[in-house]
PDB file of N, CA and C in Angstrom:
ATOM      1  N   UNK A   1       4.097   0.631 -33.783  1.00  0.00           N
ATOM      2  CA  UNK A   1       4.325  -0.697 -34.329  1.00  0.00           C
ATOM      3  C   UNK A   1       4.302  -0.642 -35.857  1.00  0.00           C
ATOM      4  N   UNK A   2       3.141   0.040 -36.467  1.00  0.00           N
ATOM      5  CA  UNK A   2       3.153  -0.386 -37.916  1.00  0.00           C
ATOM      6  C   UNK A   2       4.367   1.051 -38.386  1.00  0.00           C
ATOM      7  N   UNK A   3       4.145   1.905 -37.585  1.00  0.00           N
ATOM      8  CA  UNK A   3       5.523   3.116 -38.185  1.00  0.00           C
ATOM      9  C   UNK A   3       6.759   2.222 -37.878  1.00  0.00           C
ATOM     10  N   UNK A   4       7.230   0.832 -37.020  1.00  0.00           N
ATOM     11  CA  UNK A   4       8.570   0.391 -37.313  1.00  0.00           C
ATOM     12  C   UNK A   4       8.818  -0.676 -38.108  1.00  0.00           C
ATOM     13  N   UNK A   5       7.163  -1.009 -38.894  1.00  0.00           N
ATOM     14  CA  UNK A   5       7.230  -1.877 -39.775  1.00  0.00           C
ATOM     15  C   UNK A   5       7.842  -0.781 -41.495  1.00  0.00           C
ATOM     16  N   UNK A   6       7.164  -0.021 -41.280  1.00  0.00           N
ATOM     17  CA  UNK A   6       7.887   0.712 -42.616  1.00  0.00           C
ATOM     18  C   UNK A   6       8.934   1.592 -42.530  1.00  0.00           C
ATOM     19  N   UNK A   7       9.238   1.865 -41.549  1.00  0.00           N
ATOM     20  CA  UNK A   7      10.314   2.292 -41.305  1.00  0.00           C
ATOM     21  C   UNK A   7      11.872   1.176 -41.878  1.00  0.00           C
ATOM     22  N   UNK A   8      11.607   0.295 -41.337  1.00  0.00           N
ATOM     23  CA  UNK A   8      12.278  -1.178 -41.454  1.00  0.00           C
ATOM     24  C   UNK A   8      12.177  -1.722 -42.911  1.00  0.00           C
ATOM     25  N   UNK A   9      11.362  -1.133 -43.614  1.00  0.00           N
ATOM     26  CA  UNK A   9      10.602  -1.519 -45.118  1.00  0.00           C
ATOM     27  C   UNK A   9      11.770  -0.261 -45.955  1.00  0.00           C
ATOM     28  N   UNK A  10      11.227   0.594 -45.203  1.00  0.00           N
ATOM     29  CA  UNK A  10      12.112   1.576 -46.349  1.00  0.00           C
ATOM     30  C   UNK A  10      13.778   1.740 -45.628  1.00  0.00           C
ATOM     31  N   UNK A  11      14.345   1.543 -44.604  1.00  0.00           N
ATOM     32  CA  UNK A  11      15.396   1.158 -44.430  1.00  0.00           C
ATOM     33  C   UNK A  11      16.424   0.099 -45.540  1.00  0.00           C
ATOM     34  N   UNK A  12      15.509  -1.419 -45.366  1.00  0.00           N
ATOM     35  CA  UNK A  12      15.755  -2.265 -46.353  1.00  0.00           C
ATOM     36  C   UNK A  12      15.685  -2.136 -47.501  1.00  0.00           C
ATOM     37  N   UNK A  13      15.283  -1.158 -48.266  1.00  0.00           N
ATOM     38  CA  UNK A  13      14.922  -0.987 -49.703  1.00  0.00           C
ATOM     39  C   UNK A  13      16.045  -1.009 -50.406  1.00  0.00           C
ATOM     40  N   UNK A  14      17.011  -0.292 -50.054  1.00  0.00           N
ATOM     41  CA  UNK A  14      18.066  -0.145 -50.785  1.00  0.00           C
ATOM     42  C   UNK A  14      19.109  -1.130 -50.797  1.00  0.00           C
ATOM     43  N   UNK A  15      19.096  -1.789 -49.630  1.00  0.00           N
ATOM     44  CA  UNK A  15      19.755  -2.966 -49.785  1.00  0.00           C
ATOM     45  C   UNK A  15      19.693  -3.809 -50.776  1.00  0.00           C
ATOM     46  N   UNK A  16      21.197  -4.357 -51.450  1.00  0.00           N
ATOM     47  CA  UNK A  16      20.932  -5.702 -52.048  1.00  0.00           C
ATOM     48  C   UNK A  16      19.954  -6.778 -51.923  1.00  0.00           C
ATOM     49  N   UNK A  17      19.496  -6.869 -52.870  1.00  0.00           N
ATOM     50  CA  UNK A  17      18.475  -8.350 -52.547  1.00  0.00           C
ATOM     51  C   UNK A  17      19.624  -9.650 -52.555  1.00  0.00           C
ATOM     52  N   UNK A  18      19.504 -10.422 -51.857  1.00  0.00           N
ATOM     53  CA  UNK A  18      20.075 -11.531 -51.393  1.00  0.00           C
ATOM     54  C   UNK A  18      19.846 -12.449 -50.401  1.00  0.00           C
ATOM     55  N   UNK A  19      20.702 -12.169 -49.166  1.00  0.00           N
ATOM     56  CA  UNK A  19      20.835 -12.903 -48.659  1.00  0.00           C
ATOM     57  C   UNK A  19      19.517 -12.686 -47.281  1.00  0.00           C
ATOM     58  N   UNK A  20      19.515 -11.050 -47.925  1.00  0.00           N
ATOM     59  CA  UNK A  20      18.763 -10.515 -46.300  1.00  0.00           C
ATOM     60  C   UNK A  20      17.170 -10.530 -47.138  1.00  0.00           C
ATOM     61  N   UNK A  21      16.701 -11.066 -47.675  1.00  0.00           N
ATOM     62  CA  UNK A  21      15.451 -10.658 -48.562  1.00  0.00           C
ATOM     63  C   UNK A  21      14.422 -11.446 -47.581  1.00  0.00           C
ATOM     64  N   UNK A  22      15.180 -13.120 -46.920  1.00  0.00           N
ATOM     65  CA  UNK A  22      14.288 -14.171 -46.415  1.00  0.00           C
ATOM     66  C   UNK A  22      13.928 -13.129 -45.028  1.00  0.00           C
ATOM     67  N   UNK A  23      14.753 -12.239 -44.707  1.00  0.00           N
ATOM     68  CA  UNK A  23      15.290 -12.065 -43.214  1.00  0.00           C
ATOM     69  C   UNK A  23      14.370 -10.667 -43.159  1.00  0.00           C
ATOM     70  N   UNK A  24      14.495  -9.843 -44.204  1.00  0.00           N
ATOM     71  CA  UNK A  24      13.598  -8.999 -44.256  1.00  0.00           C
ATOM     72  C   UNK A  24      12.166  -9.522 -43.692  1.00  0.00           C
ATOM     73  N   UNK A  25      11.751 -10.642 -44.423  1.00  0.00           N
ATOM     74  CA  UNK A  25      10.308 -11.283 -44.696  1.00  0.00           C
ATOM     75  C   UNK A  25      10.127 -11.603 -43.184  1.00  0.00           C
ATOM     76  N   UNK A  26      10.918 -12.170 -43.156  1.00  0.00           N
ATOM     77  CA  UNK A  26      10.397 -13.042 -41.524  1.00  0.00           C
ATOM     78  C   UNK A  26      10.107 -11.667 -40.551  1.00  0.00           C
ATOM     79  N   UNK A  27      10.896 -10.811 -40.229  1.00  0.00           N
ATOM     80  CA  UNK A  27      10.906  -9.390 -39.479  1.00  0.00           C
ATOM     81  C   UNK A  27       9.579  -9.244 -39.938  1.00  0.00           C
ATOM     82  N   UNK A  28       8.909  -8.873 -40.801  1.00  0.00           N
ATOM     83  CA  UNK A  28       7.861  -7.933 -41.443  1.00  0.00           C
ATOM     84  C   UNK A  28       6.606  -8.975 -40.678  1.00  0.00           C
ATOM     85  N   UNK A  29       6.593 -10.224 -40.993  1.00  0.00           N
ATOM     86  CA  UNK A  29       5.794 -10.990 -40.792  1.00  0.00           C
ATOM     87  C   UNK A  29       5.322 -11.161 -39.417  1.00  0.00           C
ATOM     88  N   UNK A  30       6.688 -11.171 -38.275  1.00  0.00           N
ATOM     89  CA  UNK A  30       6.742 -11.599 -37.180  1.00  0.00           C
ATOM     90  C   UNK A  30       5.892  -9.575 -36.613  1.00  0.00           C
ATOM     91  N   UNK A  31       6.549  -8.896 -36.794  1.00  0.00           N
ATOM     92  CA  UNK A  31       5.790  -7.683 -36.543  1.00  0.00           C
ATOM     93  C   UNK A  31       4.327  -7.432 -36.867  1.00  0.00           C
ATOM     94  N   UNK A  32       4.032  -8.060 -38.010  1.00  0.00           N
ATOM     95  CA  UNK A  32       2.524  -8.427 -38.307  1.00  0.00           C
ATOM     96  C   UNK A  32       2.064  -8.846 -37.512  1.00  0.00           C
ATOM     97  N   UNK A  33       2.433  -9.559 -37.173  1.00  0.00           N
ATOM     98  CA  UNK A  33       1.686 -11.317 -36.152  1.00  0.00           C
ATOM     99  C   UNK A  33       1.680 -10.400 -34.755  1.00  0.00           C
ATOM    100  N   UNK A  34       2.863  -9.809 -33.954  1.00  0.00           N
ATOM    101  CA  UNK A  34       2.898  -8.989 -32.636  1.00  0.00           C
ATOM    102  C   UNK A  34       1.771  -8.484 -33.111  1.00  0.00           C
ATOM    103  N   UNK A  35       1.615  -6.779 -34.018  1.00  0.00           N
ATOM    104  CA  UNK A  35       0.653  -6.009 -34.131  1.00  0.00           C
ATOM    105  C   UNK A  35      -1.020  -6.899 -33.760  1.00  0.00           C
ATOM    106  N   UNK A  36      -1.301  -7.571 -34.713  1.00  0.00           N
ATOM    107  CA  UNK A  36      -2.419  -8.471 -34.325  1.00  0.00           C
ATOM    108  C   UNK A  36      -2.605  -9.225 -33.043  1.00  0.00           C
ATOM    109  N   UNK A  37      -1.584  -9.687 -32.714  1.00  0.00           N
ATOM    110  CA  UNK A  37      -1.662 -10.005 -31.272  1.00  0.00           C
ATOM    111  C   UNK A  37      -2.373  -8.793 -30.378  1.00  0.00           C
ATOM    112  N   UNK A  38      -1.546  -7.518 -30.205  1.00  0.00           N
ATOM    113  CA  UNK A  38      -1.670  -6.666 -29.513  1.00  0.00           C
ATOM    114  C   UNK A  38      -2.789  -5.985 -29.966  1.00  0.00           C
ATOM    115  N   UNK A  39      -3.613  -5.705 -31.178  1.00  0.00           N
ATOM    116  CA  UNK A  39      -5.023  -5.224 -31.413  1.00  0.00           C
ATOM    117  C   UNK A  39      -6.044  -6.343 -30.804  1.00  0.00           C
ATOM    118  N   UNK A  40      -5.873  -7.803 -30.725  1.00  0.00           N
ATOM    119  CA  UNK A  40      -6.775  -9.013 -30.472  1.00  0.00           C
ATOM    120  C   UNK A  40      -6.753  -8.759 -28.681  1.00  0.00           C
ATOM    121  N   UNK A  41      -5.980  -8.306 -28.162  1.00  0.00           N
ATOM    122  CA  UNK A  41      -5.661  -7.937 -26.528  1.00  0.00           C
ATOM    123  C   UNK A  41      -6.535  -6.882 -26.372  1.00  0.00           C
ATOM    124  N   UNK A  42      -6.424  -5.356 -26.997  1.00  0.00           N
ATOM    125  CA  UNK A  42      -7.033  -4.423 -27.096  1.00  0.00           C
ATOM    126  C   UNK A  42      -8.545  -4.692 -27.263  1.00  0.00           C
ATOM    127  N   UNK A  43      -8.963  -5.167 -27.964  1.00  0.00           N
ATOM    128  CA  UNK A  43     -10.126  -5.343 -28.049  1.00  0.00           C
ATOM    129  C   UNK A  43     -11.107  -6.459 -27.477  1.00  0.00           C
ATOM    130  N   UNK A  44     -10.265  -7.346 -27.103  1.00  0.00           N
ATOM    131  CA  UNK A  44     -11.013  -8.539 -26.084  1.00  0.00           C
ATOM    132  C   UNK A  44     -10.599  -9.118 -25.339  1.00  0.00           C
ATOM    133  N   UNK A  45      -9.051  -8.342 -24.643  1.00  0.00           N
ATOM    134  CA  UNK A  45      -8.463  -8.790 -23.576  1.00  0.00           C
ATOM    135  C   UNK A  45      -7.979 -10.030 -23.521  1.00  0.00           C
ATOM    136  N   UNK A  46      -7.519 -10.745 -24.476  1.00  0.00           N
ATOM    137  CA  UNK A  46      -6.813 -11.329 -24.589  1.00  0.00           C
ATOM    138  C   UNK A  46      -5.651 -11.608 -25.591  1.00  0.00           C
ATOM    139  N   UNK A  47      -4.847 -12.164 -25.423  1.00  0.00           N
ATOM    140  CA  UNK A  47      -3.835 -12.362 -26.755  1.00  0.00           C
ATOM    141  C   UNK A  47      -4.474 -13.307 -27.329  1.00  0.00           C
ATOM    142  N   UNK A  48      -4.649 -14.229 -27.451  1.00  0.00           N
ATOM    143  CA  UNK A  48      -5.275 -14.742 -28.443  1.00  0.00           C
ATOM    144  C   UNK A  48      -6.740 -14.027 -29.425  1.00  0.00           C
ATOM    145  N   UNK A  49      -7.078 -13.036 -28.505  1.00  0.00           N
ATOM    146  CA  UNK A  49      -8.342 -12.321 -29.029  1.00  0.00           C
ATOM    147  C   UNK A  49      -8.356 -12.013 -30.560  1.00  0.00           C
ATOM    148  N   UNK A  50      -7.725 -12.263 -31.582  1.00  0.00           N
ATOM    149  CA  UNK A  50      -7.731 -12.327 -32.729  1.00  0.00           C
ATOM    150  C   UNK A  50      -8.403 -13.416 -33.297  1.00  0.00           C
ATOM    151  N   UNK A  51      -7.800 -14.063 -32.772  1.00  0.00           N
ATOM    152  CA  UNK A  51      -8.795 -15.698 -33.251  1.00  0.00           C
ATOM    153  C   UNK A  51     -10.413 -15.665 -32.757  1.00  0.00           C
ATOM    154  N   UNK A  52     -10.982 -14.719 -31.714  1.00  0.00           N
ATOM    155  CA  UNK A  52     -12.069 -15.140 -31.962  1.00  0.00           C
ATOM    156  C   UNK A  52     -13.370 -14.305 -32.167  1.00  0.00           C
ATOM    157  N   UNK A  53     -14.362 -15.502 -33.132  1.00  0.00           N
ATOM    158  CA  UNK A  53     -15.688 -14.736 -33.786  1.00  0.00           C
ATOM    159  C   UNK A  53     -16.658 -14.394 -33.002  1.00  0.00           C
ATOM    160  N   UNK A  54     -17.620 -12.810 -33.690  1.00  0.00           N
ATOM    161  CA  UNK A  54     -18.092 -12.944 -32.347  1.00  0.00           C
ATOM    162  C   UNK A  54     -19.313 -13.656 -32.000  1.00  0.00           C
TER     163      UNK A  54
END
């Protein structure tokens, strides 16, 4: 997961900044948000398990 977040990071690099810059962001973000999902599962069996203290 986080090797296809930079993978995807340094893919985009060379690209023009423009149009794909918002589109980059959202990808990066939304892969953030999965990753955390899927560590909050791992560790307390649930998807939401990120959200909670212990």
């Amino acid at each position: 997961m986080l090797g296809a977040i930079v993978m995807f990071g340094i893919a985009t690099s060379n690209v023009d900044i423009g149009d794909t810059a918002p589109w980059t962001w959202y990808f990066v973000m939304g892969m953030l948000f999965l990753f955390i999902m899927i560590a909050g599962h791992g560790i307390s069996g649930r998807v939401s398990g990120f959200m909670v203290d212990a």
